[in-house]
Protein backbone atom coordinates (compact mmCIF):
# COMPACT_ATOMS: atom_id res chain seq x y z
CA UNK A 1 62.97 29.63 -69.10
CA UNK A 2 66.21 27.52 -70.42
CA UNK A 3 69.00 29.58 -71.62
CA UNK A 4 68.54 28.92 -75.31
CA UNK A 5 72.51 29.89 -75.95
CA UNK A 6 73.84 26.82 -73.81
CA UNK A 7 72.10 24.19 -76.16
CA UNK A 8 73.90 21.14 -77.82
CA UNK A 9 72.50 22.36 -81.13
CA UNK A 10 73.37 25.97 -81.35
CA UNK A 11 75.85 26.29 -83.94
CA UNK A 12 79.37 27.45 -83.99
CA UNK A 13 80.63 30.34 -86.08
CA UNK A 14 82.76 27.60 -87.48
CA UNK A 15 79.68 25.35 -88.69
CA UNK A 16 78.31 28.42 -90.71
CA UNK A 17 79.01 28.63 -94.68
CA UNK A 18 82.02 30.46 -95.75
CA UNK A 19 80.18 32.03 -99.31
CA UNK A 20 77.21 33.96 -99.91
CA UNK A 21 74.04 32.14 -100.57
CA UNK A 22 70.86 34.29 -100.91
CA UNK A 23 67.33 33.79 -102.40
CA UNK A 24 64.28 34.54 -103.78
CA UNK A 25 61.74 33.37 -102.11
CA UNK A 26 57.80 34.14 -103.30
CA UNK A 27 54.24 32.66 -102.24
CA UNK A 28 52.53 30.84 -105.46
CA UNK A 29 49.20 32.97 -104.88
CA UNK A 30 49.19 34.32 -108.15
CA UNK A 31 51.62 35.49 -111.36
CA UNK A 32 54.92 37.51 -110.41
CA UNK A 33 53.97 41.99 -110.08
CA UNK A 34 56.26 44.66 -110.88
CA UNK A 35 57.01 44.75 -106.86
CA UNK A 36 58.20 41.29 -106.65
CA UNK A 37 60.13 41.36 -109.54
CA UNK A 38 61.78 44.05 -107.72
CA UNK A 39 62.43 41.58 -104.82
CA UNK A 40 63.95 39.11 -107.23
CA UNK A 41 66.01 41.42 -109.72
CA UNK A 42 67.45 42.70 -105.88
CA UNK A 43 68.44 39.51 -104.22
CA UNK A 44 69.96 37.84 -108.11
CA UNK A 45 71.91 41.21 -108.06
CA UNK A 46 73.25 41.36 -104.77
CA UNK A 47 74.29 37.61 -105.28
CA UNK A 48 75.78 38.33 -108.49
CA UNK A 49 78.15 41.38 -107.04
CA UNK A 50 79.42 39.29 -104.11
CA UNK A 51 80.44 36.57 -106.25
CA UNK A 52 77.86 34.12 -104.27
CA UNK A 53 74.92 31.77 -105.22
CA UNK A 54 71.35 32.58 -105.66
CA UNK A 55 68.53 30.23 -104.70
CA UNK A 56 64.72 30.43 -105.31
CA UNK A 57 62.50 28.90 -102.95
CA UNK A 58 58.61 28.50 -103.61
CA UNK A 59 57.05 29.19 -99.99
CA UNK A 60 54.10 27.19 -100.72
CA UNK A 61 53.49 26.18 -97.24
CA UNK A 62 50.27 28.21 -96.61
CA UNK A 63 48.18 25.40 -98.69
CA UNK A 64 44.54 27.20 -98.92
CA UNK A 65 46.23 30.11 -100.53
CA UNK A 66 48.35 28.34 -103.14
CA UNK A 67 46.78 28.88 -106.39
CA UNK A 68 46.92 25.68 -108.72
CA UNK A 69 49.49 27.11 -112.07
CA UNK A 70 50.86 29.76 -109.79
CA UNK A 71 54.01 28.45 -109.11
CA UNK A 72 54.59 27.45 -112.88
CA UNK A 73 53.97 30.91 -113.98
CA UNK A 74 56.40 32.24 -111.46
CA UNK A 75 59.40 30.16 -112.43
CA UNK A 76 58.77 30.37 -116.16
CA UNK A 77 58.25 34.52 -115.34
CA UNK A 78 62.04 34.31 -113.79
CA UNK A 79 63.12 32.83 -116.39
CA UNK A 80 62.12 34.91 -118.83
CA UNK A 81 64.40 37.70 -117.36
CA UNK A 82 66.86 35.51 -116.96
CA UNK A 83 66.89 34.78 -113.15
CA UNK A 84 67.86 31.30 -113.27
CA UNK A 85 68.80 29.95 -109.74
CA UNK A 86 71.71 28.14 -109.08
CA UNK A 87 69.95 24.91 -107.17
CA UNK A 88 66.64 23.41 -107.70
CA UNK A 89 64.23 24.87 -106.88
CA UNK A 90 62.83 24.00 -103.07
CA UNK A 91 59.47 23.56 -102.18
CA UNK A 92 58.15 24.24 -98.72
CA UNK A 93 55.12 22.07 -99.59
CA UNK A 94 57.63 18.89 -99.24
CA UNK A 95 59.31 19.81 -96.12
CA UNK A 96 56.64 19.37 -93.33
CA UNK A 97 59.27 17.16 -91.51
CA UNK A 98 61.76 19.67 -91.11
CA UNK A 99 59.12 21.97 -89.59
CA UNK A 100 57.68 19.22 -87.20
CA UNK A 101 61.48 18.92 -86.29
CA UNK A 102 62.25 22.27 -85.03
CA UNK A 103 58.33 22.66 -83.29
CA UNK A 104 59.78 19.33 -81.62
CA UNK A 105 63.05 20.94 -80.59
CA UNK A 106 61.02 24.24 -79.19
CA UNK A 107 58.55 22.39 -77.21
CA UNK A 108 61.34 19.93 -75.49
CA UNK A 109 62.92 23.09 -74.56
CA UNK A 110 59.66 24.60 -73.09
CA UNK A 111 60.27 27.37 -75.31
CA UNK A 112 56.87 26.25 -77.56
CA UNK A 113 53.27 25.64 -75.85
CA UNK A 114 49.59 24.82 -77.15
CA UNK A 115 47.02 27.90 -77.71
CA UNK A 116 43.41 27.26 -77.43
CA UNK A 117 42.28 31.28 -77.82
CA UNK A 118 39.74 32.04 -80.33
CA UNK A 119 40.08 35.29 -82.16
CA UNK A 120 36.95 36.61 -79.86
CA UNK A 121 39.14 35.50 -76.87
CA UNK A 122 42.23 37.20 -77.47
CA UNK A 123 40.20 40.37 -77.94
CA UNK A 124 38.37 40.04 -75.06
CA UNK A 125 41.52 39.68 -72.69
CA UNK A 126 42.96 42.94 -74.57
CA UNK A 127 40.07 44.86 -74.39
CA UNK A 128 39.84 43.29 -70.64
CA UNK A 129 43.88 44.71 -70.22
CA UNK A 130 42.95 47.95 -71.29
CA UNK A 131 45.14 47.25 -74.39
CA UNK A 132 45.19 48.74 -77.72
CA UNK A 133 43.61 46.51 -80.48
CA UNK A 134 45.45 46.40 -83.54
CA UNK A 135 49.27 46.48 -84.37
CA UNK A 136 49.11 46.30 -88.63
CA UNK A 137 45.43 45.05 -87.87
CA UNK A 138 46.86 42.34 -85.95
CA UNK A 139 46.23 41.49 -82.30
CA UNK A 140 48.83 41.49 -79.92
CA UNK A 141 48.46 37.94 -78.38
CA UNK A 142 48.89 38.52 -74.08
CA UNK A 143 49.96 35.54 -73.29
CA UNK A 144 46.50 33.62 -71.89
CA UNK A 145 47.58 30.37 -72.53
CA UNK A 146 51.50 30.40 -71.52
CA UNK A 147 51.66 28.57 -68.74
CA UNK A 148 49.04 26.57 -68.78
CA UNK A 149 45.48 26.46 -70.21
CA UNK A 150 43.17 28.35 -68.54
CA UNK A 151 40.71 26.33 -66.00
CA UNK A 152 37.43 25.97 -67.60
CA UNK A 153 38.21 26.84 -70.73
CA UNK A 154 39.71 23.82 -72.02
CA UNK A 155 37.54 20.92 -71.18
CA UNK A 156 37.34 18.81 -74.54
CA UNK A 157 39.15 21.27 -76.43
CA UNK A 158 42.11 20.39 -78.80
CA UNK A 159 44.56 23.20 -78.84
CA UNK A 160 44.10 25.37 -81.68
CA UNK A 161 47.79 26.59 -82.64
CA UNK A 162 51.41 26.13 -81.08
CA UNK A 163 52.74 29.59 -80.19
CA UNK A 164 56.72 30.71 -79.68
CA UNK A 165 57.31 32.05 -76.05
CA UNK A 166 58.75 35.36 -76.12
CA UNK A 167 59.39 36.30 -72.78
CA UNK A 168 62.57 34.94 -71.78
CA UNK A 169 65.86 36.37 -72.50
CA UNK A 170 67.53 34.96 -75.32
CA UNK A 171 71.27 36.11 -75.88
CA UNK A 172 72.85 36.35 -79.25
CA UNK A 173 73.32 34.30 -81.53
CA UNK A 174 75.90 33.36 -84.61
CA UNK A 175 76.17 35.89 -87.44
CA UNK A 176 75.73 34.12 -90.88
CA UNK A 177 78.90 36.33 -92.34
CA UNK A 178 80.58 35.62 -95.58
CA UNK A 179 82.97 39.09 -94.95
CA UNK A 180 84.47 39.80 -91.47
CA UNK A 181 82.61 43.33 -91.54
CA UNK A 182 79.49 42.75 -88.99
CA UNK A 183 76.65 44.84 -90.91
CA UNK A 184 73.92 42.51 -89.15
CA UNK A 185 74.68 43.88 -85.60
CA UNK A 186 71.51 42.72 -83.60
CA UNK A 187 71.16 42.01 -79.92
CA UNK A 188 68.50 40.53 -77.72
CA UNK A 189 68.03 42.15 -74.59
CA UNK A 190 65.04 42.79 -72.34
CA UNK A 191 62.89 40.69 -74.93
CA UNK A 192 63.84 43.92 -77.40
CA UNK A 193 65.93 42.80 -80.76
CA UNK A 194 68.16 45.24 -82.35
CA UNK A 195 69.73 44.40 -85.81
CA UNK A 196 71.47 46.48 -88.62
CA UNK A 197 69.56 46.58 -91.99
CA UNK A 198 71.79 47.07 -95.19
CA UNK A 199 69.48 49.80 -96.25
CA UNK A 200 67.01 50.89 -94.14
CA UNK A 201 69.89 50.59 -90.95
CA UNK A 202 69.77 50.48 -87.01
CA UNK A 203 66.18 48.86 -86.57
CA UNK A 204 64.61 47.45 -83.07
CA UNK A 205 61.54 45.78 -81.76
CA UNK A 206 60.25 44.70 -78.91
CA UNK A 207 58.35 41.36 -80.05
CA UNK A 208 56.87 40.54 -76.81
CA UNK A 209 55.02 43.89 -76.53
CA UNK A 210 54.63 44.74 -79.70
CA UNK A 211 53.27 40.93 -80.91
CA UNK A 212 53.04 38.81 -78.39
CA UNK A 213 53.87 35.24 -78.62
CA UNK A 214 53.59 34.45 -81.84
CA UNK A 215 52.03 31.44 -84.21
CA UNK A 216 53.97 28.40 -85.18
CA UNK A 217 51.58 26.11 -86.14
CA UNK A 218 47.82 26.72 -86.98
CA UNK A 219 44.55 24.89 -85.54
CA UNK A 220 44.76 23.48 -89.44
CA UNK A 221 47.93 21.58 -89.73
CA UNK A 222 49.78 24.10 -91.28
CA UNK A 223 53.03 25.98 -90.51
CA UNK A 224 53.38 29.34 -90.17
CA UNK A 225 55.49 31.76 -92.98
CA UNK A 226 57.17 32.60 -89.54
CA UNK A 227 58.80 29.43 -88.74
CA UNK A 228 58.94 27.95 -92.49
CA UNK A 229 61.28 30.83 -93.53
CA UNK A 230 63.55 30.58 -90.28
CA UNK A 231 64.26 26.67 -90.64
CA UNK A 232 64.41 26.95 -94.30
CA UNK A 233 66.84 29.61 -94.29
CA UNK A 234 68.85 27.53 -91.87
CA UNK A 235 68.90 24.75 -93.69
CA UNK A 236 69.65 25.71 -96.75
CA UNK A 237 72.78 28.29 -95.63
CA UNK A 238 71.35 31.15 -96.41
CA UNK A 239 73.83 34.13 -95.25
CA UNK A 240 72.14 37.21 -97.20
CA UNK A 241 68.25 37.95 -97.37
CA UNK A 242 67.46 40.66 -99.82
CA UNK A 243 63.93 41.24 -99.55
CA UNK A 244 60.75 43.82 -100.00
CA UNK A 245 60.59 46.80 -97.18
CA UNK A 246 56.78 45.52 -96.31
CA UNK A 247 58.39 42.45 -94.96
CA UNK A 248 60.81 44.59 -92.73
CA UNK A 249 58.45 43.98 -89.61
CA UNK A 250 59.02 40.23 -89.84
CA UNK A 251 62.51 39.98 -89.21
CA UNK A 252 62.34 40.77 -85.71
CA UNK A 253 60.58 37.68 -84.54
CA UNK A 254 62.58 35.91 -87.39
CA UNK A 255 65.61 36.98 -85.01
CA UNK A 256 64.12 35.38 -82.09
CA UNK A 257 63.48 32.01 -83.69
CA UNK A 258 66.93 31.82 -84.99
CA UNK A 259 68.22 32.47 -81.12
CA UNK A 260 65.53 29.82 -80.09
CA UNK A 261 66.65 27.50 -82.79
CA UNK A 262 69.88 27.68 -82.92
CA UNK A 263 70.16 28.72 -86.08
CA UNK A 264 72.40 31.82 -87.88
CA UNK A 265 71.29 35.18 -88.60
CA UNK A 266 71.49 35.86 -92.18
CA UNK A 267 72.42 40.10 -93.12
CA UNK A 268 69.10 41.41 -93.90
CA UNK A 269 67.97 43.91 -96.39
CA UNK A 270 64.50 45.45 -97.51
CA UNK A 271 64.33 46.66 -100.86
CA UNK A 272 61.89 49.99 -101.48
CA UNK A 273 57.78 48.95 -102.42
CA UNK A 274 56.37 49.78 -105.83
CA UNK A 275 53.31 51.51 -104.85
CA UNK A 276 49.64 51.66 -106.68
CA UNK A 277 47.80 54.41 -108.04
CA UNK A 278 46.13 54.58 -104.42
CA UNK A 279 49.56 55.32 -102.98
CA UNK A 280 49.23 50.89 -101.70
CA UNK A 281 51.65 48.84 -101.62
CA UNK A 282 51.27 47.14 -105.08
CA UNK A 283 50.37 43.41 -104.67
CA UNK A 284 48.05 40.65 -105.60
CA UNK A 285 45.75 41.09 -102.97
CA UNK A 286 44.95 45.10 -104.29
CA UNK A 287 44.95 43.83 -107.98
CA UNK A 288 48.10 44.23 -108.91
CA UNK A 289 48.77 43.41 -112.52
CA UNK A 290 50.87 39.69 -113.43
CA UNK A 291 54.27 40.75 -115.12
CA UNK A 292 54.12 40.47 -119.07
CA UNK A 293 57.57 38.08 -119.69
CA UNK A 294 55.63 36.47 -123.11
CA UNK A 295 57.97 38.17 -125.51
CA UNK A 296 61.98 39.45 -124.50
CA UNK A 297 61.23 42.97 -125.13
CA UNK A 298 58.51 42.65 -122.28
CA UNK A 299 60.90 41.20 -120.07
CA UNK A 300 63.53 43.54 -120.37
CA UNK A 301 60.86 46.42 -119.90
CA UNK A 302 59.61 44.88 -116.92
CA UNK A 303 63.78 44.19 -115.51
CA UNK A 304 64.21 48.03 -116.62
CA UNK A 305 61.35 49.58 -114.63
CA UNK A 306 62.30 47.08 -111.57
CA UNK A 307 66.00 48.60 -111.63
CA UNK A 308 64.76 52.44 -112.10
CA UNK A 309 62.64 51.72 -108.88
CA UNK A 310 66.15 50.06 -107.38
CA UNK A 311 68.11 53.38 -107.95
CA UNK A 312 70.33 51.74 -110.89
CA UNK A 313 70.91 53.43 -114.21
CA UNK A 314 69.06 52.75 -117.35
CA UNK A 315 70.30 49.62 -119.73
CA UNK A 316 70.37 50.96 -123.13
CA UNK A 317 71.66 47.26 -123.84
CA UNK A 318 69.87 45.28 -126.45
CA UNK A 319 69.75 42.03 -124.80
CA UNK A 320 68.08 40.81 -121.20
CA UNK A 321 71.81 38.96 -120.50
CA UNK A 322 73.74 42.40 -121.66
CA UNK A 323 71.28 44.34 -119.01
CA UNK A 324 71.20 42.14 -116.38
CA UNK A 325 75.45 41.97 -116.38
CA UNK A 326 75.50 45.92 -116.75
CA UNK A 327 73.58 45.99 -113.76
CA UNK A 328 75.69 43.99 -111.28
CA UNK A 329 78.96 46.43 -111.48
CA UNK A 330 75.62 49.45 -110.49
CA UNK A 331 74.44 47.19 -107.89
CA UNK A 332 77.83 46.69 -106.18
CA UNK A 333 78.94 50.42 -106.40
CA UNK A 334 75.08 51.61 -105.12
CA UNK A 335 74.51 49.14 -102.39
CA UNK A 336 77.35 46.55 -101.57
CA UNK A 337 79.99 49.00 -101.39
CA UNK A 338 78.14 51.40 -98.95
CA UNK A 339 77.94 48.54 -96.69
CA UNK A 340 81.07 47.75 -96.33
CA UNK A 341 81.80 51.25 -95.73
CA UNK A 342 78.91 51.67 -92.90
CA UNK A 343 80.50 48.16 -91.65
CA UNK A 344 83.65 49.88 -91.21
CA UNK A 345 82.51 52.96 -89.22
CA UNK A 346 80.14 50.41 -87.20
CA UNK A 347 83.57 48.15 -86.48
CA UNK A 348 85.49 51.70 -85.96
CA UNK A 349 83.15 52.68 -83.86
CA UNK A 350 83.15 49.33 -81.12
C-alpha cells in the first residue's frame, strides 16, 4: 500500500487552526434525551472554558432514519437551554460532494475498494475462518473482497458498498492542538491505534482485527456516520470533540481515516452515559423520553440533571444564562484543568 504520510494533501501543523472549535453534533431521529443533552451541555462547556467556538452540526446523512420535524425540535430544544452555536448550523444532508471528494481521494490512492459481500457472505467466511461472530453485534468484515472480487461471485453484480483498507501501516498524523500540551497522544503502528482520551485516558485498538475494513459508502447511495464525521470535522476545523462514552469505540477507525485523509486529529473526549431503568444506555432506540424545554423552568431542570450526571455542582441560580455561566468556571476547574495537568506529566514523561 502507498505511504499515506508522503501525500501532497496531508496537512502541515502550520495549516491547522490556532483556536478551539468544537461541536455538537446529533442524528435528527427523534427529540433531544436527557443523555444527549448531556453530550451538548459537555461540548458548549468545554468550548466556553477554553475561550473557543462551539458549532452544532445536524448529522443527517443516514436519510431512511431521519425523522421529518426531528431536526426542528432539536435546535429549538438547544435553544431553549440556551446552547446557541456560534455558526450556522451545517447540514450533512447538503454535503454529498465533500464526501464523494474524499471516497475519490481514497480510491486514487488504492486505499478504498468495492465490496460485493452480503451479510450471509461475510458470515459464512467467518464462520468458514473459525472466527468469532459478533464484536458489539457487529461482524468483523475479513477482508473477501480486498484485492479483488472473488471469481464467480461477481458476474453481473454491482458492488454493494466501498470499504476503507485497513491493513497497511499508516504513520501519524497532525495533532489538531490549540495548547502546546499533547493530550491526544495516538500512534499507528502494526494496524493498532493508540490515542489519549481527556477522560477516559490511554485507549488502543486494533481496527483491522477487531473490525475489519470498514464501510464508507452503502449499496444505497449513502455515506457512512464513519466517513461523514471525519471529513466534516476536517473541514470545518474542528480541534476538540466532546462527546458520549458509547461513541468511544468509534474513534479508533475515525483515527485511521484522518491518517488516510490527511486530515487532523481533533483531542477527544467521552462524556459518562445516562443509563435507563434497565441499567441501558438511555436513547431513542430503548424509548428514551424527548427533553421537556416548553417552559424555562423545564429547561433549567433538564441543564441541572445533565450537569449532576457531569460531576458539576448544583446551580441554585434563577436564570438558564446565570446557570449555564456558573457552570463554565466548574467545568474548567473539573475537567480542563486536569488535562493540562495529565498533559504535563505525559510531556514530563517523553
Amino acid at each position: 500500500m502507498p505511504d499515506i504520510t508522503k501525500s501532497d494533501n496531508h496537512r502541515d501543523m502550520t495549516q491547522q487552526p490556532s483556536r478551539y472549535r468544537g461541536r455538537f453534533a446529533p442524528s435528527p431521529t427523534g427529540p433531544l434525551h436527557a443523555g444527549s443533552l448531556v453530550a451538548a451541555l459537555a461540548s458548549w462547556l468545554d468550548a466556553r472554558a477554553h475561550g473557543g467556538q462551539w458549532l452544532v452540526r445536524l448529522e443527517d446523512v443516514d436519510t431512511p432514519r431521519t425523522v421529518p420535524g426531528a431536526a426542528a425540535r432539536i435546535l429549538q430544544q438547544l435553544a431553549d437551554c440556551g446552547l446557541e452555536p456560534d455558526e450556522p448550523v451545517a447540514w450533512q444532508s447538503t454535503r454529498s460532494a465533500l464526501y464523494q471528494q474524499a471516497l475519490d481521494q481514497l480510491i486514487a490512492g488504492s486505499l478504498a475498494y468495492p465490496c460485493c459481500c452480503s451479510r450471509k457472505e461475510i458470515e459464512a467466511a467467518i464462520a468458514q475462518a473459525g472466527g468469532q461472530r459478533a464484536r458489539h453485534a457487529e461482524l468483523v468484515y475479513p477482508g473477501t473482497c480486498r484485492h479483488v472480487l472473488a471469481p464467480g461471485r461477481d458476474a453481473g453484480r454491482t458492488p454493494h458498498a466501498w470499504r476503507l483498507r485497513t491493513d497497511g501501516h499508516m504513520k501519524n498524523g497532525p495533532l489538531a492542538l490549540v495548547e502546546s500540551e499533547d493530550t491526544t497522544i495516538n500512534l499507528i503502528a502494526n494496524q493498532t491505534i493508540s490515542w489519549h482520551d481527556l477522560r477516559l485516558g490511554a485507549q488502543q485498538q486494533d481496527v483491522t482485527t477487531e473490525v475489519g475494513d470498514f464501510v464508507l459508502k452503502r449499496a444505497d447511495g449513502c455515506f457512512t456516520y464513519q466517513l461523514a464525521v471525519v471529513v466534516d470535522d476536517g473541514a470545518q476545523g474542528i480541534t476538540h470533540v466532546v462527546r458520549g462514552v458509547d461513541l468511544a469505540d468509534n474513534t479508533a477507525r475515525q483515527i485511521l481515516l484522518q491518517r488516510a485523509l490527511g486530515l487532523p486529529t481533533p483531542q477527544y473526549l467521552h462524556t459518562p452515559l445516562v443509563l435507563g431503568a434497565n441499567g441501558e444506555k438511555l436513547s431513542k432506540q430503548n424509548g428514551a423520553l424527548a427533553l421537556d424545554t416548553d417552559t424555562p423552568a423545564a429547561a433549567l431542570a433538564a441543564l441541572q440533571q445533565a450537569a449532576h450526571v457531569l460531576g458539576l455542582p448544583a446551580a441554585p441560580q434563577a436564570t438558564i444564562a446565570d446557570a449555564l455561566a456558573g457552570w463554565v468556571p466548574a467545568w474548567q476547574t473539573a475537567y480542563v484543568d486536569r488535562y493540562r495537568a495529565t498533559a504535563a506529566r505525559i510531556e514530563r514523561a517523553t
